[in-house]
Every structure is written in C-alpha cells, then in structure tokens.
N, C-alpha and C. Protein backbone atom coordinates (compact mmCIF):
# COMPACT_ATOMS: atom_id res chain seq x y z
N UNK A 1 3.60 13.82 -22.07
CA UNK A 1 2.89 14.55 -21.03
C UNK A 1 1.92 13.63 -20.26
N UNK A 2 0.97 12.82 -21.34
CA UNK A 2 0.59 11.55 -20.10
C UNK A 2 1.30 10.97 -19.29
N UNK A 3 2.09 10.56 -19.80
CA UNK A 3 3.44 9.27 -19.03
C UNK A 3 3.49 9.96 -17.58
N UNK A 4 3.65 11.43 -18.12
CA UNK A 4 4.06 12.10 -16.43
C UNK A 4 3.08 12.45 -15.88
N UNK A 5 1.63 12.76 -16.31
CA UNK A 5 0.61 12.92 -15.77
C UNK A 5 0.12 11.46 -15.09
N UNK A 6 0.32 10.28 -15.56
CA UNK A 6 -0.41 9.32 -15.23
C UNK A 6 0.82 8.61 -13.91
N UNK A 7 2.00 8.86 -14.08
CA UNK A 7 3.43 8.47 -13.17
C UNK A 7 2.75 8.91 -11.66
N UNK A 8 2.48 10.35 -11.95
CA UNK A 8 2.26 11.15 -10.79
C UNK A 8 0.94 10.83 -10.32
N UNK A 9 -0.16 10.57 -10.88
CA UNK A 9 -1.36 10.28 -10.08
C UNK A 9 -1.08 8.90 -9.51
N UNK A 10 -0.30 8.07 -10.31
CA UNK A 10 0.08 6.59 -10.02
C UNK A 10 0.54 6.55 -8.23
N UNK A 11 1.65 7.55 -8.49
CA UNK A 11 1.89 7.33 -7.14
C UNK A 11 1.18 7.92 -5.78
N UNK A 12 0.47 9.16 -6.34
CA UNK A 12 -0.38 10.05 -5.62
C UNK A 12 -1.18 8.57 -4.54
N UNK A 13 -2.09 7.91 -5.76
CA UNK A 13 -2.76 7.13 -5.15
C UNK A 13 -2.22 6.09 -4.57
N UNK A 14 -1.09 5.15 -4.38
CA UNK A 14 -0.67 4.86 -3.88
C UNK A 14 0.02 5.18 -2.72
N UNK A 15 -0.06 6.63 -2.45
CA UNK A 15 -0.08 7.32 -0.82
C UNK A 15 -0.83 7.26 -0.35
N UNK A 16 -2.15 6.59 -0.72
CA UNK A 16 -3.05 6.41 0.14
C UNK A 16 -3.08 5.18 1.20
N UNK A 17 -2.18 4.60 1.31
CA UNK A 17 -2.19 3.21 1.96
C UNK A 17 -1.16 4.38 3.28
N UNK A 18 -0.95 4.94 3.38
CA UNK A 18 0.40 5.48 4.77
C UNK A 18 -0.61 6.43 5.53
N UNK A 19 -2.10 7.05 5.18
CA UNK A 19 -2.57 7.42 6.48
C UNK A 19 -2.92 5.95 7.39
N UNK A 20 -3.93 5.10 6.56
CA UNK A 20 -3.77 3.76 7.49
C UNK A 20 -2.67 3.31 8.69
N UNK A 21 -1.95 3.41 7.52
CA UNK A 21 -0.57 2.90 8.11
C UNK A 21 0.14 3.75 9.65
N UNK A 22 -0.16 4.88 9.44
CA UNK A 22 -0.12 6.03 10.53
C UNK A 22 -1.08 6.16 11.63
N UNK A 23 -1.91 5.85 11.04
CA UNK A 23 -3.25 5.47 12.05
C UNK A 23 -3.22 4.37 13.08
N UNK A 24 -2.95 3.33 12.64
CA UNK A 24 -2.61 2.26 13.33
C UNK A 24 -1.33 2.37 14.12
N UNK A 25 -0.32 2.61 13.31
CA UNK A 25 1.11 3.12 14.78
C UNK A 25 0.97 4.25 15.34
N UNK A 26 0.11 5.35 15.14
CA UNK A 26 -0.50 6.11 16.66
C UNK A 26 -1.14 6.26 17.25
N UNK A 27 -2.09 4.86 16.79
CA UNK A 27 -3.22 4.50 17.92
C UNK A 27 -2.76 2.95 18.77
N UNK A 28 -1.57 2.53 18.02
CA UNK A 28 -1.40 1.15 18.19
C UNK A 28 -2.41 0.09 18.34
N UNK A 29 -3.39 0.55 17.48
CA UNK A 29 -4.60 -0.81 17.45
C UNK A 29 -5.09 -0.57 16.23
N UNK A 30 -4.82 -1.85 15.53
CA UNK A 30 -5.60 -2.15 14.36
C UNK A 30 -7.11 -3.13 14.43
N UNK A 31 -7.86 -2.28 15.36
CA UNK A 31 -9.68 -3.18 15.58
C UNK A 31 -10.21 -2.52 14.40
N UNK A 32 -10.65 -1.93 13.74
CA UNK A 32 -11.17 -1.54 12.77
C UNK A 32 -10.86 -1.32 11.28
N UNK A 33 -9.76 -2.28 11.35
CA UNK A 33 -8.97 -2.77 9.63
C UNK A 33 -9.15 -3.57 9.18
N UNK A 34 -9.34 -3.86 8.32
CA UNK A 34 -10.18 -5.17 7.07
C UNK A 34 -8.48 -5.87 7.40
N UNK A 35 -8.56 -7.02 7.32
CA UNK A 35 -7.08 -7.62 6.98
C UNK A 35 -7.19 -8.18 5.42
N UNK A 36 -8.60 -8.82 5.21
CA UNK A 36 -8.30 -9.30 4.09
C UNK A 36 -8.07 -7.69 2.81
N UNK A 37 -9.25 -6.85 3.01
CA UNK A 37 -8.22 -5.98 1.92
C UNK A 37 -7.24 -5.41 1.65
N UNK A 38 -6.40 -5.09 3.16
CA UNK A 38 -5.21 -4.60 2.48
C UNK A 38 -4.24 -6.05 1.99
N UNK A 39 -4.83 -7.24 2.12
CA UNK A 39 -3.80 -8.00 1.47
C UNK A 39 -4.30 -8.49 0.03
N UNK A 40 -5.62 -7.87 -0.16
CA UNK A 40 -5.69 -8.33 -1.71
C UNK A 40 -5.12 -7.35 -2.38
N UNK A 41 -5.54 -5.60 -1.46
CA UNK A 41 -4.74 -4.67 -1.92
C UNK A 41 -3.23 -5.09 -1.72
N UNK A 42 -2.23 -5.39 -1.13
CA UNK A 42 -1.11 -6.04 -1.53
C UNK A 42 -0.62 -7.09 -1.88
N UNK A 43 -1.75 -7.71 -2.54
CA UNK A 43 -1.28 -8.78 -3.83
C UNK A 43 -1.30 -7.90 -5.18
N UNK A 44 -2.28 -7.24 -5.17
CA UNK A 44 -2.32 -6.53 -6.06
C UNK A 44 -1.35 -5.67 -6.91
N UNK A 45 -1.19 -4.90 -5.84
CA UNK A 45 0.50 -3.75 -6.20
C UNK A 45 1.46 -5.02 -6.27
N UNK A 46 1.72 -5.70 -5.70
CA UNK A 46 2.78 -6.58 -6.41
C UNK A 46 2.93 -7.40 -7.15
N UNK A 47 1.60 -7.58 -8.02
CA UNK A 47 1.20 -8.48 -9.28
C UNK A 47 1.62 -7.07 -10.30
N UNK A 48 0.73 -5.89 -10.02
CA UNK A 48 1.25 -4.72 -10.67
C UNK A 48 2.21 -4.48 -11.02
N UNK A 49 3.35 -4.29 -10.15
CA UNK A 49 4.74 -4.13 -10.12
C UNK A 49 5.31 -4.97 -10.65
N UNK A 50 5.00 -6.27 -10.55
CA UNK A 50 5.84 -7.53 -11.58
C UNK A 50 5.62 -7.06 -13.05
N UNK A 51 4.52 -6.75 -13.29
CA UNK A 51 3.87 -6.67 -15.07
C UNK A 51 4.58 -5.74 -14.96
N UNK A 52 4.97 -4.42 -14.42
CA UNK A 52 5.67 -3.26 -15.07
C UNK A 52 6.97 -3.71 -15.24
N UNK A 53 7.87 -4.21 -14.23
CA UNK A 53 9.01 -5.09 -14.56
C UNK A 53 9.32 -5.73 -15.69
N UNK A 54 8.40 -6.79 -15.89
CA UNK A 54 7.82 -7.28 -17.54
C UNK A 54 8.26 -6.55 -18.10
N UNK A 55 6.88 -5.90 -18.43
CA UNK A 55 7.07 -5.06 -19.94
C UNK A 55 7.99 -3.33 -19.66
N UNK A 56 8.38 -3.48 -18.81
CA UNK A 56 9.65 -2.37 -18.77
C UNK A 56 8.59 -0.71 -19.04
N UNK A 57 7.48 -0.92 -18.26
CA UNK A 57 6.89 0.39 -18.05
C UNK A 57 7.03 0.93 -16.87
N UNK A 58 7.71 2.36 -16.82
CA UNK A 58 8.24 2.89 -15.97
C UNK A 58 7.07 3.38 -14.86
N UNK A 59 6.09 3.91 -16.23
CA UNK A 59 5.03 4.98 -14.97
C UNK A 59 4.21 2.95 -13.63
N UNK A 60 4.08 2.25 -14.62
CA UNK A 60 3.35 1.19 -13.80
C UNK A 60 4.30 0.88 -12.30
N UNK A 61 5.84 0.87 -12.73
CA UNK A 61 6.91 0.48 -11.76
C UNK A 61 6.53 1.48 -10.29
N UNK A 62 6.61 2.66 -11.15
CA UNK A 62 6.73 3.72 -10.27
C UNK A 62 5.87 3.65 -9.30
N UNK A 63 4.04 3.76 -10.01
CA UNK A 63 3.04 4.14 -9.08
C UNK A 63 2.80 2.78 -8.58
N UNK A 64 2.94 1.11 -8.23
CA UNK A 64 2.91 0.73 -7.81
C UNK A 64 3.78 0.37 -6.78
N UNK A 65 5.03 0.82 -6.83
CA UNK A 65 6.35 0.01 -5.70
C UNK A 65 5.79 0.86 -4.91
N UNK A 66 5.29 2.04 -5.05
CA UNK A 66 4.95 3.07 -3.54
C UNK A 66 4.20 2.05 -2.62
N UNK A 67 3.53 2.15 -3.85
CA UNK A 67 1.61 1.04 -3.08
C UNK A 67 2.42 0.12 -2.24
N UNK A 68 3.15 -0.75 -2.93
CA UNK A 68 3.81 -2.35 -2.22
C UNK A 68 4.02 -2.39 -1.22
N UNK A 69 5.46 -1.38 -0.78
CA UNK A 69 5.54 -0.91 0.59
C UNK A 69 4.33 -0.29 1.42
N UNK A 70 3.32 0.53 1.18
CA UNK A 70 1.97 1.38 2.08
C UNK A 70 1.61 0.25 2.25
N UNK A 71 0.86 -0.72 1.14
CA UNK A 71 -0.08 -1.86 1.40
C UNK A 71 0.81 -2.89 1.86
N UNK A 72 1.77 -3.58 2.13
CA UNK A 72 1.95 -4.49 3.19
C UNK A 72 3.08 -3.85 4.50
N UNK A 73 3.17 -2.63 4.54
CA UNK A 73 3.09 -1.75 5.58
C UNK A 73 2.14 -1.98 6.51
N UNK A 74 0.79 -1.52 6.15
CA UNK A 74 -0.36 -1.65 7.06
C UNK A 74 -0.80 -3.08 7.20
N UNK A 75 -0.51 -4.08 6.53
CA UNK A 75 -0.56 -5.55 6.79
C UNK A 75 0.11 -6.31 8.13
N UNK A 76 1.63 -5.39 8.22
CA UNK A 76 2.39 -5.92 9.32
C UNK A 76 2.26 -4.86 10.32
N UNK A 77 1.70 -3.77 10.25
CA UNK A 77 1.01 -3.13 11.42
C UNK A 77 0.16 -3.58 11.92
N UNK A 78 -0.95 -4.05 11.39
CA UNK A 78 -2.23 -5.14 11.19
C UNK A 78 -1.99 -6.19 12.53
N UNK A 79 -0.89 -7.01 11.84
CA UNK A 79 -0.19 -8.38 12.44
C UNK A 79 0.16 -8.01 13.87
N UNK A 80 1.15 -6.88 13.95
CA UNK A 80 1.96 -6.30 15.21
C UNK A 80 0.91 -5.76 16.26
N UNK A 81 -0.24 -5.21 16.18
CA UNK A 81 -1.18 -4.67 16.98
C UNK A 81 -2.58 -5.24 16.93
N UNK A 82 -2.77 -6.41 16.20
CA UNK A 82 -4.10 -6.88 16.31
C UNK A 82 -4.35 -7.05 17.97
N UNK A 83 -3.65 -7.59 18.58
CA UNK A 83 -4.23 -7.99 19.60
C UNK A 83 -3.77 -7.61 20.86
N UNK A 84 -2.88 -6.44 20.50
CA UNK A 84 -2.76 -5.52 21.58
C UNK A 84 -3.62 -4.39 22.37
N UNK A 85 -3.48 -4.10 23.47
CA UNK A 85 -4.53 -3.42 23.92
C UNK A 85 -4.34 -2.31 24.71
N UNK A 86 -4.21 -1.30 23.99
CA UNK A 86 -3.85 -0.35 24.38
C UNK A 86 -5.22 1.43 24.70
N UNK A 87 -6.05 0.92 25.32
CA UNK A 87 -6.96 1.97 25.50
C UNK A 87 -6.58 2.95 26.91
C-alpha cells in the first residue's frame, strides 16, 4: 500500500514541472524563469531515474521519468523563447 501511495505522490509531484512548461508556450516568453533551477531540477530527475534503473525500483522509475520529461521540457522552452519578444 506504500509502494502505491508513494508511486502516486511520486508522480503527482513531478506534474509540477508542465504548468511552467504551459506557461511559457502560452505566453511565449520565458523572462521570469530561473534557468539554472530547472536544470539542476533536471539533473536531478535524471540522476533519480538512473538509481531507480539501478536498483530496479519501480515507484523511483515511475515518479521521476514524469519529472525528466516536465523538467527539461521547460529547459528547452526556456532556450526556444528566451529571447523572443512577444508583448
């Protein structure tokens, strides 16, 4: 019952990287996004995701591959609209 309690918050929170991510492709400007955290936040989920690979833990696999994609999602949104100007 943990495994699935902790699977599901795993990924819960790792939906948190796709309002960003939404934000930025319907405003098409990323002026007010940290660059460096979402890329420590996506070193992170994918240091995560390797160790679950490792040791063959499913809930770690799970709630981080979401993250991987959200957090360097908003990285190459980041990249694509920094310096566009769209007001």
């Amino acid at each position: 019952m943990l495994e699935i309690f902790t699977t599901i918050m795993g990924v819960m929170m790792s939906l948190g990287y796709y309002p960003q991510a939404y934000k930025i492709y319907k405003t098409k400007s990323a002026k007010d996004v940290s660059l460096s955290t979402f890329l420590i936040f996506g070193i992170g989920t994918v240091t995560w995701t390797i160790y679950g690979f490792y040791t063959k833990d499913l809930t770690i696999i799970l709630g981080f591959l979401v993250g991987v994609f959200g957090s360097w999602l908003v990285v190459g949104l980041y990249l694509f609209y920094k310096n566009k100007n769209h007001e």
